[in-house]
C-alpha atoms as a PDB file:
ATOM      1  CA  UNK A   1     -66.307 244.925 161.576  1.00  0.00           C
ATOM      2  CA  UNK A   2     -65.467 248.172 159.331  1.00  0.00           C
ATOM      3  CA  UNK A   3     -62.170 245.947 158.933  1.00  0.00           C
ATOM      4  CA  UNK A   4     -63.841 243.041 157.474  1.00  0.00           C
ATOM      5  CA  UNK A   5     -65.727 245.420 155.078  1.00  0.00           C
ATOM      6  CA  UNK A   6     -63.201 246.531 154.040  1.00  0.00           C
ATOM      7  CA  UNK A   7     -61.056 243.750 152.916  1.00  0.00           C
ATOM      8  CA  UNK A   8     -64.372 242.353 151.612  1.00  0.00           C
ATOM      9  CA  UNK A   9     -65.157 245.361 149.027  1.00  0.00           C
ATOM     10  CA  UNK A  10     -61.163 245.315 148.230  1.00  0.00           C
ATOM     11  CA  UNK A  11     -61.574 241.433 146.915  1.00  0.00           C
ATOM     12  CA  UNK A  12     -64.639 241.820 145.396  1.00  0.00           C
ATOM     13  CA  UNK A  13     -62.967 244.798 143.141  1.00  0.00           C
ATOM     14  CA  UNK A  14     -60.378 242.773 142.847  1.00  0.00           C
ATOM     15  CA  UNK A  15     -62.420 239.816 141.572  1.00  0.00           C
ATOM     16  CA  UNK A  16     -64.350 242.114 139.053  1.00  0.00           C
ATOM     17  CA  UNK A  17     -60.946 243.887 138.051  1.00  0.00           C
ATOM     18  CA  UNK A  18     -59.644 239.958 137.448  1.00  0.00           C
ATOM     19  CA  UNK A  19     -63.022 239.092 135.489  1.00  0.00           C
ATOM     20  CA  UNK A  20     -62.725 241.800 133.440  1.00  0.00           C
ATOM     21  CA  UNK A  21     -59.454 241.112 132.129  1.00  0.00           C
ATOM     22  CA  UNK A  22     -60.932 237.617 131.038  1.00  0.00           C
ATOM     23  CA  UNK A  23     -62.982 238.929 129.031  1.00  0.00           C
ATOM     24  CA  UNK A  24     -60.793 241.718 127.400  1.00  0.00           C
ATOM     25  CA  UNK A  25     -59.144 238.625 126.117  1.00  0.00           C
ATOM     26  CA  UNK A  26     -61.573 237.895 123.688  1.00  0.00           C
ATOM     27  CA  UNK A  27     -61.765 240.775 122.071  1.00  0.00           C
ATOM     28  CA  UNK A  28     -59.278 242.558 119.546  1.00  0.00           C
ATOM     29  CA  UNK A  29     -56.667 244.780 121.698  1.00  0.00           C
ATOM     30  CA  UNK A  30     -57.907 248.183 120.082  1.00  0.00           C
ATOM     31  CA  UNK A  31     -61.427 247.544 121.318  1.00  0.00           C
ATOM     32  CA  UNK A  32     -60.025 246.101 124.640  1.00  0.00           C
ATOM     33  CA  UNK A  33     -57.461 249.500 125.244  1.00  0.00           C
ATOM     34  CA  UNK A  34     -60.828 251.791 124.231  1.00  0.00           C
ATOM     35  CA  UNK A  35     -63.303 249.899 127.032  1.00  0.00           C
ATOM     36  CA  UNK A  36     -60.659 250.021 129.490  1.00  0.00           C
ATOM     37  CA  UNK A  37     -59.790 253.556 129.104  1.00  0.00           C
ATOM     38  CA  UNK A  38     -63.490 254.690 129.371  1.00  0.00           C
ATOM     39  CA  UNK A  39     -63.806 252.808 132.197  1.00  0.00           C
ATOM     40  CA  UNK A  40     -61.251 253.815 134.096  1.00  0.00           C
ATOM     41  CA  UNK A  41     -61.713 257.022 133.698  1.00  0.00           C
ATOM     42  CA  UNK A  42     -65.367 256.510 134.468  1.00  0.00           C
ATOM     43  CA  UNK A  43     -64.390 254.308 137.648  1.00  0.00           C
ATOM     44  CA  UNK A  44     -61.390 255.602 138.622  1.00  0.00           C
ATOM     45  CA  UNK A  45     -61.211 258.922 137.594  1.00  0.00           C
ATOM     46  CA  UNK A  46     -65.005 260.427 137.664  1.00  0.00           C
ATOM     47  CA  UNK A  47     -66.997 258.329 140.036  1.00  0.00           C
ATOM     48  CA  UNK A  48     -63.589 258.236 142.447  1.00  0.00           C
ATOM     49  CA  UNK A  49     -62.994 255.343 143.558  1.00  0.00           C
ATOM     50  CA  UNK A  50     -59.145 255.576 145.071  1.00  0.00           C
ATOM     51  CA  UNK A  51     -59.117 259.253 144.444  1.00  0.00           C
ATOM     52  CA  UNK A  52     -58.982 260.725 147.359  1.00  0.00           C
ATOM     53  CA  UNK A  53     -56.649 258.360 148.784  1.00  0.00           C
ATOM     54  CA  UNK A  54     -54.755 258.890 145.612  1.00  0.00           C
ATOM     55  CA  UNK A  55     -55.163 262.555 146.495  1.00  0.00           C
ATOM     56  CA  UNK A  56     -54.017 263.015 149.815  1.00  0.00           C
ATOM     57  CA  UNK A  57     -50.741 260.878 149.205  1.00  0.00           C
ATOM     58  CA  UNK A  58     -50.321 263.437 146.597  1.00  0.00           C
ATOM     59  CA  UNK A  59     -50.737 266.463 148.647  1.00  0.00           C
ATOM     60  CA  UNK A  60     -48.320 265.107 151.239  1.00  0.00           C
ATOM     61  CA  UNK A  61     -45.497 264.654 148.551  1.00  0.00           C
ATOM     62  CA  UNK A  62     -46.406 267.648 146.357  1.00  0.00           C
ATOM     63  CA  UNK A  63     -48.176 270.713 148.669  1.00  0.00           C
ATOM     64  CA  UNK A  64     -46.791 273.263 146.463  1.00  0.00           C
ATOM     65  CA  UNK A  65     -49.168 271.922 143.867  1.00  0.00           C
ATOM     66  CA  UNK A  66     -52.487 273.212 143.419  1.00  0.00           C
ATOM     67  CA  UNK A  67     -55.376 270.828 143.434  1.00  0.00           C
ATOM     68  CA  UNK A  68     -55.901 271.094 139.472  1.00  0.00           C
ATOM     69  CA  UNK A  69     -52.294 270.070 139.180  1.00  0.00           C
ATOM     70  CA  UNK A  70     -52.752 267.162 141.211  1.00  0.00           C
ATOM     71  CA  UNK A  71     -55.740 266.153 139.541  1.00  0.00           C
ATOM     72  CA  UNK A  72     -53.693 265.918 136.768  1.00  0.00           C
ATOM     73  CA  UNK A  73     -51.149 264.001 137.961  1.00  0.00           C
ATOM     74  CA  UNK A  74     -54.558 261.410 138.634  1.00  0.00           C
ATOM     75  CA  UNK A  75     -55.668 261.158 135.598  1.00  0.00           C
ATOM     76  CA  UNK A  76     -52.594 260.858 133.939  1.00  0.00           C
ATOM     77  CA  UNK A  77     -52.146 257.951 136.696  1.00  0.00           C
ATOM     78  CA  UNK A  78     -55.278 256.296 136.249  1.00  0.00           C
ATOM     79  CA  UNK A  79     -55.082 256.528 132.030  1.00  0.00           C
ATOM     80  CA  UNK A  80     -51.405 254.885 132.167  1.00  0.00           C
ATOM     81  CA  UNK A  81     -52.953 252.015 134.498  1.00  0.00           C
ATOM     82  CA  UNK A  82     -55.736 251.366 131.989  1.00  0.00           C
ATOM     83  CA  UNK A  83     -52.802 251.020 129.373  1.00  0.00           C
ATOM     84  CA  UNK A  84     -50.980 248.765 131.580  1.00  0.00           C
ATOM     85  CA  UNK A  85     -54.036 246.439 131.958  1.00  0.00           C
ATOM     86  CA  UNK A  86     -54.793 246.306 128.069  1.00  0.00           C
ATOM     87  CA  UNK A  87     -51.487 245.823 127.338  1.00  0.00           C
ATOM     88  CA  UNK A  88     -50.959 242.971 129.799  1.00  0.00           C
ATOM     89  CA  UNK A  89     -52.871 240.980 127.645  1.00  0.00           C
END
């Protein structure tokens, strides 16, 4: 059952992830790069959704780094994704 939840809330981000790029397509790509920036920094980044997945793989590769380093290393990752999408389309 925690399974099927699972995969469930992964498609419906998905979905909402895919919708949202729609609609960034309507609007001028230096609007489009702003939104998405702001919010994935206010998905990804402050609310957290991935983050502490994103954060243990990091600890495993990097333990020498502190945790401020490796929050970092997020944002960094979650700001170049956010480029990635606007620039997609």
């Amino acid at each position: 059952m925690a399974k099927q939840k699972k995969q469930l809330t992964n498609i419906i981000e998905y979905g909402l992830f895919r919708a949202l790029i729609l609609l960034l397509k309507l609007i001028p790509y230096a609007w489009s790069r702003k939104l998405l920036l702001g919010l994935f920094w206010l998905i990804a980044y402050k609310i957290g959704v991935r983050k502490q997945v994103a954060m243990i793989q990091l600890q495993k590769v990097f333990p020498q780094l502190e945790t401020g380093q490796r929050n970092e290393i997020i944002r960094k990752m979650y700001r170049g994704m956010a480029l990635s999408g606007a620039e997609e389309y």
